[in-house]
N, C-alpha and C. Protein backbone atom coordinates (compact mmCIF):
# COMPACT_ATOMS: atom_id res chain seq x y z
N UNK A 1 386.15 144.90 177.76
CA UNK A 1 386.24 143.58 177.14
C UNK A 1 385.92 142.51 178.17
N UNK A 2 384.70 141.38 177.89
CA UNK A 2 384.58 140.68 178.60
C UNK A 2 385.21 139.65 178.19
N UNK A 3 385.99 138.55 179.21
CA UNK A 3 386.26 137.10 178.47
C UNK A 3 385.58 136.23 178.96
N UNK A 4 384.72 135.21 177.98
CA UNK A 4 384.17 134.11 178.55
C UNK A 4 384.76 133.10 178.02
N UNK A 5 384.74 132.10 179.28
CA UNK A 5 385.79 130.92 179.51
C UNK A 5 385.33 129.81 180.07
N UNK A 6 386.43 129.10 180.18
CA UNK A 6 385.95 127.66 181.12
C UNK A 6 386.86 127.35 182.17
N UNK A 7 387.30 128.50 182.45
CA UNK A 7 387.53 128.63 183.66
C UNK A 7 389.27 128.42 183.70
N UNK A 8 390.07 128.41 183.13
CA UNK A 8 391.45 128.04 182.72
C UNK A 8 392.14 128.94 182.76
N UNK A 9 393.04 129.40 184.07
CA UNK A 9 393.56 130.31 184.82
C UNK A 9 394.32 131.48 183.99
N UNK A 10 394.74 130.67 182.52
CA UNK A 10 395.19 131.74 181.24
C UNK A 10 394.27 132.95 180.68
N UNK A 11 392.94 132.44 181.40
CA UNK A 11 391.79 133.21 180.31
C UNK A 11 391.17 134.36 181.47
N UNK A 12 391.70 133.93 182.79
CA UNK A 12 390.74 135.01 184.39
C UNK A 12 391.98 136.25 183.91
N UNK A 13 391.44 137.24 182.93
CA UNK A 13 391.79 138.71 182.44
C UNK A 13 390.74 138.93 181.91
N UNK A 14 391.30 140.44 181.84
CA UNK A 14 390.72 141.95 181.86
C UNK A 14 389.00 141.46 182.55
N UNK A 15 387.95 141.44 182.51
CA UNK A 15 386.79 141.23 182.80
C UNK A 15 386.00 139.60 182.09
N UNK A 16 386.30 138.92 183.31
CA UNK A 16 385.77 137.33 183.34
C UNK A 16 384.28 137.15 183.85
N UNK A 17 384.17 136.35 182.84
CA UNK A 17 383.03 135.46 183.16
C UNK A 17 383.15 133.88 182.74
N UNK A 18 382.57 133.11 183.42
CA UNK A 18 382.36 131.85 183.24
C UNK A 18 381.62 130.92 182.63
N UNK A 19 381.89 129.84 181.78
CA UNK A 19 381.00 128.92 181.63
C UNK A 19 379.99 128.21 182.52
N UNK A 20 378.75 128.75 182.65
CA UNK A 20 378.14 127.34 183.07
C UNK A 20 377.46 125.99 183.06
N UNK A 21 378.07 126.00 181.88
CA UNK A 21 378.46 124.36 181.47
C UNK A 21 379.23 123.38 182.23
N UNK A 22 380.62 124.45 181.68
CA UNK A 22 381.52 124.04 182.53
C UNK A 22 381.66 123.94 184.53
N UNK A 23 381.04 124.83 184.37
CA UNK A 23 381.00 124.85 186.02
C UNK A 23 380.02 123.48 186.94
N UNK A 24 378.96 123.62 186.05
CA UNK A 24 378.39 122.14 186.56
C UNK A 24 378.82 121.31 186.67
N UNK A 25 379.74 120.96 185.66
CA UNK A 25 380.29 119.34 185.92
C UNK A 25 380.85 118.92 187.43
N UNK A 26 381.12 120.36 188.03
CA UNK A 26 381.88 119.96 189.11
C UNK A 26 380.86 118.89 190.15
N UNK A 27 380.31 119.53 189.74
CA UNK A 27 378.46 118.86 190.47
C UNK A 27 377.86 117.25 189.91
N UNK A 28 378.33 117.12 188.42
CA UNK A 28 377.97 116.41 187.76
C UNK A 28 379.46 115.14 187.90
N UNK A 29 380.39 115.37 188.29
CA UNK A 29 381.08 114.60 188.48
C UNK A 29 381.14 113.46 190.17
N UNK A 30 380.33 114.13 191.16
CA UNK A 30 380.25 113.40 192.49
C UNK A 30 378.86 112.64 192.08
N UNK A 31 379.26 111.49 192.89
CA UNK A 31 378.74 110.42 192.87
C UNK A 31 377.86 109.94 193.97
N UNK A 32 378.39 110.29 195.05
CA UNK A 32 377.39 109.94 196.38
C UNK A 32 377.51 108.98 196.74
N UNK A 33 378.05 108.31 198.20
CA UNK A 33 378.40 106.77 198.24
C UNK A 33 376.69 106.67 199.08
N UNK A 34 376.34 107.09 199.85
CA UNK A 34 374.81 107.02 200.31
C UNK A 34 373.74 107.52 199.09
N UNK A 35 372.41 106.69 199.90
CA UNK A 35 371.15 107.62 198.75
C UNK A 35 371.17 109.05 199.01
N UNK A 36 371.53 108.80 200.02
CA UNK A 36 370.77 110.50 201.01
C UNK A 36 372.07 111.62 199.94
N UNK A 37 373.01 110.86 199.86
CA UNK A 37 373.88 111.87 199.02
C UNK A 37 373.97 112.01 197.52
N UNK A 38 373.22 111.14 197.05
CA UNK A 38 373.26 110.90 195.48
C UNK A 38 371.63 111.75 195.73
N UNK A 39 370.71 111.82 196.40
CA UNK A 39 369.66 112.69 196.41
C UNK A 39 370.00 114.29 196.42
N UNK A 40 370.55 114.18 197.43
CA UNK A 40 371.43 115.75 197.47
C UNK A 40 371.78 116.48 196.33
N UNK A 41 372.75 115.49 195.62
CA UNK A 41 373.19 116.13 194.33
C UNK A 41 372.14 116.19 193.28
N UNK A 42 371.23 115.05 193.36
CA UNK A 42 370.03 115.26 192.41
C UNK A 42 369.20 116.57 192.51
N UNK A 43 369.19 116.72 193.86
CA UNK A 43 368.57 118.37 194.25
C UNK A 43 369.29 119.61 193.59
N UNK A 44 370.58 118.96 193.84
CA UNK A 44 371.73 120.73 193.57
C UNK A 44 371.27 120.82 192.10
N UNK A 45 371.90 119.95 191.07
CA UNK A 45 371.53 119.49 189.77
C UNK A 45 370.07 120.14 189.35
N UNK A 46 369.04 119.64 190.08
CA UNK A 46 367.97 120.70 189.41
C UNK A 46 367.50 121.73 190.14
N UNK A 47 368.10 122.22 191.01
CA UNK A 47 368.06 123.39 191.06
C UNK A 47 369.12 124.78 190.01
N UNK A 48 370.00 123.52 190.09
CA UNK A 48 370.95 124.45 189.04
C UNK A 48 370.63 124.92 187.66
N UNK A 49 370.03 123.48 187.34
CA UNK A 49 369.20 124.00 185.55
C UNK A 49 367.81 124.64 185.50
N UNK A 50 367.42 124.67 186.89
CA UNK A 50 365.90 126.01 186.84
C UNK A 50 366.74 127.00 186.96
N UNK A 51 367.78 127.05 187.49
CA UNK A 51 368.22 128.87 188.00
C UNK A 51 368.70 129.02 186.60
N UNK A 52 369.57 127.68 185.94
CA UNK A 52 369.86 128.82 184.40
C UNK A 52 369.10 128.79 183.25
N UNK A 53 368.00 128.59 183.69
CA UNK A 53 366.52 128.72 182.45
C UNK A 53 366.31 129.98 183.04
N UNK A 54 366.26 130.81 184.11
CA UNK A 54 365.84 131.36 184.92
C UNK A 54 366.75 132.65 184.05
N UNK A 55 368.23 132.38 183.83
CA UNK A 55 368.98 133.14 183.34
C UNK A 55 368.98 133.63 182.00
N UNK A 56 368.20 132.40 181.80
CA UNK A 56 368.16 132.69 180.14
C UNK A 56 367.21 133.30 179.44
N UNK A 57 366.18 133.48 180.35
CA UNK A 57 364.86 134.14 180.51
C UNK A 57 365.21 135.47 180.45
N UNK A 58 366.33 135.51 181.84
CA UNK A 58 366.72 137.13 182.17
C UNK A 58 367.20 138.23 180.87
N UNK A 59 367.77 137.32 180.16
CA UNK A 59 368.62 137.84 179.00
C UNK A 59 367.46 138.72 177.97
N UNK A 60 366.90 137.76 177.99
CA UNK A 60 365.60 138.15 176.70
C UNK A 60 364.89 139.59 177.13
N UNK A 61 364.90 139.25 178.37
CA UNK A 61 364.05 140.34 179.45
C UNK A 61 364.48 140.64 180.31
N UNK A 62 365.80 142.13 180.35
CA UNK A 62 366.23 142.26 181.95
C UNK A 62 365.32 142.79 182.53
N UNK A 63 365.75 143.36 183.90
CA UNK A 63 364.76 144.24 184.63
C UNK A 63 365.71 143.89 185.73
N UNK A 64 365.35 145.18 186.53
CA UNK A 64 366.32 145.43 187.88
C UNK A 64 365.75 144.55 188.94
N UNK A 65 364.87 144.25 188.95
CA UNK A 65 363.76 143.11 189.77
C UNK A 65 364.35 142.07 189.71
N UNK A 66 364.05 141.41 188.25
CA UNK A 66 364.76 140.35 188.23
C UNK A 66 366.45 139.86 188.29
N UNK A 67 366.80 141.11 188.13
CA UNK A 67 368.62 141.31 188.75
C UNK A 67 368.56 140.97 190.16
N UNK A 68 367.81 141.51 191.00
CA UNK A 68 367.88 141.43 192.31
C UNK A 68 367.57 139.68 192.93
N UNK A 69 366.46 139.05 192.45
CA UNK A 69 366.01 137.90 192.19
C UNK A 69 366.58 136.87 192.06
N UNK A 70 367.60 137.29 191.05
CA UNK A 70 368.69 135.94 190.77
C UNK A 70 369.35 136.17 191.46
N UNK A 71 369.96 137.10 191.85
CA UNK A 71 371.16 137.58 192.83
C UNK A 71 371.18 136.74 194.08
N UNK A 72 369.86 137.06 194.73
CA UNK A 72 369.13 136.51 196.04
C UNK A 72 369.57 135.06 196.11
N UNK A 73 368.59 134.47 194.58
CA UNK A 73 368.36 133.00 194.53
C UNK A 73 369.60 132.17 194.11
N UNK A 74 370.40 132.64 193.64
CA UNK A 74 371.97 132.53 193.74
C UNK A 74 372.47 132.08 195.03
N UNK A 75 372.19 132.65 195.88
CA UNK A 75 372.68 132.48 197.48
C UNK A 75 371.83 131.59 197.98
N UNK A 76 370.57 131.12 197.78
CA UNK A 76 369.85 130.71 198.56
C UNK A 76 370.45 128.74 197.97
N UNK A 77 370.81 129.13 196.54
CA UNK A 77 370.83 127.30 195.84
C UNK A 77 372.23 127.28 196.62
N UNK A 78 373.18 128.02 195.99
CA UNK A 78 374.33 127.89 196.64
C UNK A 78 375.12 128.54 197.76
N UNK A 79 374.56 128.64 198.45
CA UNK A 79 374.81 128.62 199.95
C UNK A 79 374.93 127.90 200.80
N UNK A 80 373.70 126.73 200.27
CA UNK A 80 373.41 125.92 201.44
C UNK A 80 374.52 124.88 201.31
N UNK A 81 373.98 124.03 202.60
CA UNK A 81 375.41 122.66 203.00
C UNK A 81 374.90 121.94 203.15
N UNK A 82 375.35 120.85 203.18
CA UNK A 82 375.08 119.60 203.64
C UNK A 82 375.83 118.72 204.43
N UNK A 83 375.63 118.58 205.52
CA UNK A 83 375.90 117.42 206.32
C UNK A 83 376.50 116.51 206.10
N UNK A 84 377.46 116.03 206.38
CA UNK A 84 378.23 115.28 206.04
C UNK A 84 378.74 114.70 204.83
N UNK A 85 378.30 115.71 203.64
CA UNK A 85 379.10 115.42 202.18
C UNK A 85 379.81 116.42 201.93
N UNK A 86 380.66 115.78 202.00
CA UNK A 86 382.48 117.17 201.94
C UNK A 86 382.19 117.48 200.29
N UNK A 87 382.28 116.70 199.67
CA UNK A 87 382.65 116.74 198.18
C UNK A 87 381.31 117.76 197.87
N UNK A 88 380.38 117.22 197.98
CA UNK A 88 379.35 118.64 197.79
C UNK A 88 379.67 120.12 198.14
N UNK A 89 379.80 119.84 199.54
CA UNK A 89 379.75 121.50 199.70
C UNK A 89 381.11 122.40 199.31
N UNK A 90 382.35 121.10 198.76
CA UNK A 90 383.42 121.78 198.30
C UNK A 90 382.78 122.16 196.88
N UNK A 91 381.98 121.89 196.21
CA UNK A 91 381.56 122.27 195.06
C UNK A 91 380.69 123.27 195.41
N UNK A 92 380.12 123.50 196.10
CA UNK A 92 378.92 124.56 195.98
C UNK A 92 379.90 126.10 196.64
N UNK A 93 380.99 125.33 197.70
CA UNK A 93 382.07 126.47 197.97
C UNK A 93 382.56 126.99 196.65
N UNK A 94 382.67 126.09 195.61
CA UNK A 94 382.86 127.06 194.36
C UNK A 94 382.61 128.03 193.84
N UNK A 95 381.40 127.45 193.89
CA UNK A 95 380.33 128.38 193.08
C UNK A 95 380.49 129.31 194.07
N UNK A 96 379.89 129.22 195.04
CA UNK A 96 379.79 130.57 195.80
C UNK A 96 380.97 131.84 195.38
N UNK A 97 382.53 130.90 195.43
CA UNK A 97 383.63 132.17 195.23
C UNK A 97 383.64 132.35 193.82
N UNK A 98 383.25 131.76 193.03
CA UNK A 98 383.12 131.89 191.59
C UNK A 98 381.47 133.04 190.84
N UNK A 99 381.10 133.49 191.94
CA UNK A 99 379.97 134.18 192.14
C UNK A 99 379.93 134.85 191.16
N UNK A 100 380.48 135.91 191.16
CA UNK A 100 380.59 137.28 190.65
C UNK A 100 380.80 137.11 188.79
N UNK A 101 382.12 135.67 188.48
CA UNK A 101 382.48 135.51 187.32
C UNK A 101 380.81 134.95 186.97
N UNK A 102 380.27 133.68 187.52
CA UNK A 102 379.31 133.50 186.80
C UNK A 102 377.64 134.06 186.26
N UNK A 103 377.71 134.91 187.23
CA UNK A 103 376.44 136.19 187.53
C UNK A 103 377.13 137.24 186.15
N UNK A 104 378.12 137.60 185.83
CA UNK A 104 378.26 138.27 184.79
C UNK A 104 377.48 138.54 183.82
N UNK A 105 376.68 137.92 183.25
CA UNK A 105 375.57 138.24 183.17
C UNK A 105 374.24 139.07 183.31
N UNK A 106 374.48 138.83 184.46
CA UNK A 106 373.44 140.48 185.06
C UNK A 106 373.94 141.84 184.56
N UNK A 107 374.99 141.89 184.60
CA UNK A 107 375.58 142.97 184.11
C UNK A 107 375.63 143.17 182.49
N UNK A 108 375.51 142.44 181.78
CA UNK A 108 375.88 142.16 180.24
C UNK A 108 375.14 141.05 180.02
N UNK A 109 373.83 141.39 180.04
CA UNK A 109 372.72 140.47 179.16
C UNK A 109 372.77 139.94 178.12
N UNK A 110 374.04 140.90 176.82
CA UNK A 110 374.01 139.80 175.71
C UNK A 110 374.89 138.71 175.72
N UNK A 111 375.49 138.51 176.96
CA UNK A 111 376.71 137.44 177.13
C UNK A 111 376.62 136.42 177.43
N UNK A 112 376.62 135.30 176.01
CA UNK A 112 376.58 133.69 176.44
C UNK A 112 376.50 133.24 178.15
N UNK A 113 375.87 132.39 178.15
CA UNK A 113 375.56 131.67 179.32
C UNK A 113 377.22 130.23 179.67
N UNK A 114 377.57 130.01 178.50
CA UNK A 114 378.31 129.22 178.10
C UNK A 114 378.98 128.90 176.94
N UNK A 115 380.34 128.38 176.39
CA UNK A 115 381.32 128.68 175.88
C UNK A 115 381.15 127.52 174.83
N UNK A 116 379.96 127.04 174.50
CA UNK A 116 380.14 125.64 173.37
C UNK A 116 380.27 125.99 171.93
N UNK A 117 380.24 127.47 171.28
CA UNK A 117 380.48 127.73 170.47
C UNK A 117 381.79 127.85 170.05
N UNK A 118 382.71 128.30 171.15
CA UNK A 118 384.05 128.39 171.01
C UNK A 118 384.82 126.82 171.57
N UNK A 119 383.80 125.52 171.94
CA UNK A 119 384.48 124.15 171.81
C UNK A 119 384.30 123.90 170.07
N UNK A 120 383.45 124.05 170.08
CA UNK A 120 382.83 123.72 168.70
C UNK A 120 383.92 124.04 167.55
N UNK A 121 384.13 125.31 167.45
CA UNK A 121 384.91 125.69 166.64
C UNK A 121 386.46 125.10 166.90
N UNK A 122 386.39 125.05 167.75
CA UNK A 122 388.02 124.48 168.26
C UNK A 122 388.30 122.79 168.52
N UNK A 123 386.76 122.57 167.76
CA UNK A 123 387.42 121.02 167.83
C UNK A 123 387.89 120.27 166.75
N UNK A 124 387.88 120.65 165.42
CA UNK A 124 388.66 120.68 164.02
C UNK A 124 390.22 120.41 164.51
N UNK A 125 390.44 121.75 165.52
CA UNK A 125 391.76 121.96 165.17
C UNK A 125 392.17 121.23 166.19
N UNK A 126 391.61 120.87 167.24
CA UNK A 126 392.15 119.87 168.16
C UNK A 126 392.03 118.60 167.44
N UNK A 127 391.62 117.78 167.04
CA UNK A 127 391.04 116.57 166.10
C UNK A 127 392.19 116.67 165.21
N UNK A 128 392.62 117.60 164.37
CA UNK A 128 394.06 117.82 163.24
C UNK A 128 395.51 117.51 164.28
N UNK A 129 395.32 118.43 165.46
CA UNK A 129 396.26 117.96 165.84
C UNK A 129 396.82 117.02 166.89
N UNK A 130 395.59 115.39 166.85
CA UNK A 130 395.68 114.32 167.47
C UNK A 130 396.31 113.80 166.32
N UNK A 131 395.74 114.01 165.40
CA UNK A 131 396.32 112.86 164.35
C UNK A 131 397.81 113.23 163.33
N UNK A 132 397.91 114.54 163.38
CA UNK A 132 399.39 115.05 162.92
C UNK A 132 400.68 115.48 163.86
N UNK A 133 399.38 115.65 164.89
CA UNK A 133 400.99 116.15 166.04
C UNK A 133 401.22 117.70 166.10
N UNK A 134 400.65 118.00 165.05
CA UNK A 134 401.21 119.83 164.93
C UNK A 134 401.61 120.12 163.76
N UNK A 135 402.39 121.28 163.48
CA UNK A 135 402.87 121.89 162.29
C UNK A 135 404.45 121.55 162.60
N UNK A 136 405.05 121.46 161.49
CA UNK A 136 406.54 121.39 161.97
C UNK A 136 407.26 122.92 162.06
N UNK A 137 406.89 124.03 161.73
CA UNK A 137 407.33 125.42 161.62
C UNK A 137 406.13 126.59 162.35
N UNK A 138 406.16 127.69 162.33
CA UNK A 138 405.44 128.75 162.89
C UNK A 138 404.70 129.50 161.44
N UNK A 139 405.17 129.36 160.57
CA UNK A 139 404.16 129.47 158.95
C UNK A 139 403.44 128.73 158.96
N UNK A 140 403.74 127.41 159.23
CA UNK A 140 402.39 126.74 158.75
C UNK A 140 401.63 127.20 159.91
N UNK A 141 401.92 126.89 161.14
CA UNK A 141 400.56 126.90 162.09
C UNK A 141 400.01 128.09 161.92
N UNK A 142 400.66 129.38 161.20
CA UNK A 142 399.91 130.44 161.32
C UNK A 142 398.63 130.38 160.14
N UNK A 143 399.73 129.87 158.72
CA UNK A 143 398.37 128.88 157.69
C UNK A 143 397.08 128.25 158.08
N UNK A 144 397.38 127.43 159.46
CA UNK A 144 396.50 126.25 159.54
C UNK A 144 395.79 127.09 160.31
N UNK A 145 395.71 128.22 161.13
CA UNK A 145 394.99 129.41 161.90
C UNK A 145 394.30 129.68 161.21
N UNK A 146 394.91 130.33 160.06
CA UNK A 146 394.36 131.63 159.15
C UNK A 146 393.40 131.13 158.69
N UNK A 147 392.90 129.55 157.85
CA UNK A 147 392.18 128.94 156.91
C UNK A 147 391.11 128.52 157.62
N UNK A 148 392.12 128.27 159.00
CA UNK A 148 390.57 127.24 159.70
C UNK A 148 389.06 128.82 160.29
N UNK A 149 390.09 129.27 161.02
CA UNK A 149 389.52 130.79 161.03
C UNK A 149 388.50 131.19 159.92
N UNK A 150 388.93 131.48 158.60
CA UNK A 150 388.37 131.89 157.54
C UNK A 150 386.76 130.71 157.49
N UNK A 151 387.10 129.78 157.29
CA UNK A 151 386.32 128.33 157.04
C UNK A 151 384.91 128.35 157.82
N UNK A 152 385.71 129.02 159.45
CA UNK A 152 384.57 128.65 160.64
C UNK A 152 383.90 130.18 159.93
N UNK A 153 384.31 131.11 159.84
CA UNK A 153 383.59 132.20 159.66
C UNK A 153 382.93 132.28 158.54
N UNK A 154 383.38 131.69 157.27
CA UNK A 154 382.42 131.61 156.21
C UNK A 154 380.99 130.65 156.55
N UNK A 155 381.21 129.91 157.38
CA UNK A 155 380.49 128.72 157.23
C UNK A 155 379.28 129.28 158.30
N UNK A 156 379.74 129.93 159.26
CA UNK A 156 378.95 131.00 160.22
C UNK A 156 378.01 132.18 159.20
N UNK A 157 378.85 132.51 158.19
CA UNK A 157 377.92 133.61 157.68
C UNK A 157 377.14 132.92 156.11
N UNK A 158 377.20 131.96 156.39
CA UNK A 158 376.29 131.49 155.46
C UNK A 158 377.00 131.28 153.89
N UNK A 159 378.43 131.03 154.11
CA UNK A 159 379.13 131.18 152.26
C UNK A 159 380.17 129.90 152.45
N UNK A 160 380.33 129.39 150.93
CA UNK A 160 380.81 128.04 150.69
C UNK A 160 382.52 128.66 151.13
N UNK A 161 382.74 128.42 151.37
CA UNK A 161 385.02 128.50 151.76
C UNK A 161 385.18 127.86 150.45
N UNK A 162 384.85 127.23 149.60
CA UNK A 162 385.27 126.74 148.39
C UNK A 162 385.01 128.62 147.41
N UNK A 163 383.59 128.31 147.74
CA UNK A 163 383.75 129.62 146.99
C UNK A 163 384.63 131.08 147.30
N UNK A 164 384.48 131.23 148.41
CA UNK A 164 385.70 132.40 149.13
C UNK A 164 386.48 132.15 148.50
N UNK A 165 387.64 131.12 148.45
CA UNK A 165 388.86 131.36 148.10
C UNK A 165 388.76 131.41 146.53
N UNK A 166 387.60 130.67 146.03
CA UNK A 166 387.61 131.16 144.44
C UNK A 166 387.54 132.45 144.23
N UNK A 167 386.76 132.94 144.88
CA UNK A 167 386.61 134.93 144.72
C UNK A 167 387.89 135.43 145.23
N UNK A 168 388.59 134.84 145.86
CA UNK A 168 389.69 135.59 146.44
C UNK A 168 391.20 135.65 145.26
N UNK A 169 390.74 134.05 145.04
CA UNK A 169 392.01 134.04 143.71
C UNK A 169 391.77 134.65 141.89
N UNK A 170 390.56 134.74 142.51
CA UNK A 170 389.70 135.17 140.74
C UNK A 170 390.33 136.84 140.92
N UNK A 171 389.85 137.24 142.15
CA UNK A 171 389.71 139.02 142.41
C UNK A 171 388.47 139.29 141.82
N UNK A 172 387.34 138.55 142.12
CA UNK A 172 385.99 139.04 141.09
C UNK A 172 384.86 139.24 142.17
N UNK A 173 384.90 139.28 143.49
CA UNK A 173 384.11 139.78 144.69
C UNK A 173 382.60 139.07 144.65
N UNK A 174 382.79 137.93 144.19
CA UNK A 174 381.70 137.45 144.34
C UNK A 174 381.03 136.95 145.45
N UNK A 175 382.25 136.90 146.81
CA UNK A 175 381.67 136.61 148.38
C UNK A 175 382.49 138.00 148.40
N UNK A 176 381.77 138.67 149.50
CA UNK A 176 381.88 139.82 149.46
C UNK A 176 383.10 140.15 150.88
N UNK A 177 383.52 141.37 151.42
CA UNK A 177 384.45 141.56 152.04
C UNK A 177 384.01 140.87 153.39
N UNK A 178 384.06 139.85 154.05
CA UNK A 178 383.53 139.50 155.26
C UNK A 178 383.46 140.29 156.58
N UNK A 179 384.41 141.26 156.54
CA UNK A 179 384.31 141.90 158.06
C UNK A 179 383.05 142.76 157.71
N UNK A 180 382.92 143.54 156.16
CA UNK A 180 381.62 143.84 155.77
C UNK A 180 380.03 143.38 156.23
N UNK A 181 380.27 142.36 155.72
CA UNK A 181 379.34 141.28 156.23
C UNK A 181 378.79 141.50 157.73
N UNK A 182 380.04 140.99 158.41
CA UNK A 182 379.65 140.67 160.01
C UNK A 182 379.56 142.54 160.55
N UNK A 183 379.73 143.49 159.66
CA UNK A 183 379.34 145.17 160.22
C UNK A 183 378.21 145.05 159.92
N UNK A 184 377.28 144.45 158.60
CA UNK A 184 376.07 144.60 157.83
C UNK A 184 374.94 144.04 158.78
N UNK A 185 375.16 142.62 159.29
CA UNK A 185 374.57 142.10 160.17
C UNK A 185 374.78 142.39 161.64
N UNK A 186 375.83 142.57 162.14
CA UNK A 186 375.40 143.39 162.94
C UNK A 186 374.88 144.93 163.30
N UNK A 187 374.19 145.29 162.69
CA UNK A 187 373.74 147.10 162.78
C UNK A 187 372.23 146.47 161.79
N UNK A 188 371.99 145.08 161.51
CA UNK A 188 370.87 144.76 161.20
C UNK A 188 370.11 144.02 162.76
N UNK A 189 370.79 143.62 163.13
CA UNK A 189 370.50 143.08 164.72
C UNK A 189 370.87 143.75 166.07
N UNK A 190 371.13 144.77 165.34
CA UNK A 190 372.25 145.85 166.70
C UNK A 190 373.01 145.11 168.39
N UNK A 191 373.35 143.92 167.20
CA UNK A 191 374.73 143.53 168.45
C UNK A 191 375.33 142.59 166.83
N UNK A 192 376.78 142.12 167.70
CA UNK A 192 377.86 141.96 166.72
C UNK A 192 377.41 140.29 166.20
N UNK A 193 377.24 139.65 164.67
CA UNK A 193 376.76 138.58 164.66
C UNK A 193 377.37 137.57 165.49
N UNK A 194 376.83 136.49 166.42
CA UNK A 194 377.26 135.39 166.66
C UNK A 194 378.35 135.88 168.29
N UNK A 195 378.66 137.38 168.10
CA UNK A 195 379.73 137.32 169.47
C UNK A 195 379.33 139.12 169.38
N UNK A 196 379.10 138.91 170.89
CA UNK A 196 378.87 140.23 170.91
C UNK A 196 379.84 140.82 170.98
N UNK A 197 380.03 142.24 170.27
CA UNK A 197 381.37 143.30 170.77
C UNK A 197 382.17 143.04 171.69
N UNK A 198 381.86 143.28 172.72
CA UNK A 198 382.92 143.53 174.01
C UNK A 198 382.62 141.65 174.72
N UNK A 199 382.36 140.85 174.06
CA UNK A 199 382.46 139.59 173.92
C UNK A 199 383.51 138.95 173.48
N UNK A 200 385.05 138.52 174.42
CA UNK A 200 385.57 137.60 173.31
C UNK A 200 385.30 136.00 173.93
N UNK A 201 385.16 135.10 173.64
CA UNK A 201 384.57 133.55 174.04
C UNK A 201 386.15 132.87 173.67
N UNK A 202 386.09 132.10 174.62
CA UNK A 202 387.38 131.33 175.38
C UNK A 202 387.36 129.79 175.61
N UNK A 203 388.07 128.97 174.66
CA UNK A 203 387.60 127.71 175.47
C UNK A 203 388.70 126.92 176.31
């Protein structure tokens, strides 16, 4: 089981990998009080989004070549230092020890690059509970799980949630068994729809 995450010390189990989305910002958040250092980061920055076009390439098309390649060029973006910008090279010290989680990939080609599917889905329920505060009991929140769950997954496999629960209260199978579904399509694409198998996504 792999988990991909954003990095949130609850989620580094059984076999991690990282967002790198998330991981950029660290990069995307320094500022540079010199040019020479706001250049710097302009460098790290695109070197960072060729290496993960680079990755995303890999996916479509592994090859042990190009395993070796990124591996290399991995070390070569983030390795380097810079001179007198602390805040940089404490970020690129990241990456470096964060190596292995974000290269995951190489190893498991069908595994997201990054975790925006699992913000996505989870921002309903964050958004519900700015404006209500929560559930007042452990039924409901398991309710407000169960539906939102159901909702994101109908809406993923292409069926109205109005209609689901009509087929569900009718008993007349007119949306059909969904885990069905997501077995049907996946063994039509031979990986699991939308999350691969040994994929669970973490935000």
């Amino acid at each position: 089981m792999i988990i991909l995450s954003d990095g949130a010390k609850q989620f580094a189990i059984l076999v991690h990998a990282l967002c790198w989305v998330h991981a950029e910002r660290g990069i995307r958040r320094l500022k540079g009080v010199t040019p020479q250092q706001r250049r710097e980061i302009e460098e790290v920055q695109l070197a960072l989004w060729d290496y993960y076009r680079q990755l995303k390439a890999y996916r479509d098309c592994p090859t042990d070549g190009q395993k070796q390649r990124l591996t290399e060029r991995f070390d070569e973006i983030f390795g380097k230092r810079y001179p007198r910008h602390y805040g940089l090279n404490l970020a690129m010290e990241q990456f470096c020890a964060q190596k292995k989680e974000l290269l995951r990939v190489l190893d498991a080609p069908q595994l997201p690059l990054h975790n925006n599917a699992a913000e996505t889905d989870i921002r309903e329920y964050v958004t519900r509970r700015k404006i209500s505060g929560g559930t007042r009991h452990d039924d409901g929140r398991r309710a407000r799980d169960t539906f939102i769950g159901l909702k994101k997954t109908c809406r993923k496999l292409n069926y109205s949630f109005w209609q689901y629960l009509m087929s569900r209260l009718k008993g007349d199978n007119t949306v059909p068994y969904l885990p069905d579904v997501i077995r049907e399509k996946a063994s039509a694409k031979n990986e699991v729809f939308s999350i691969p198998k040994e994929v669970a996504i973490l935000s």
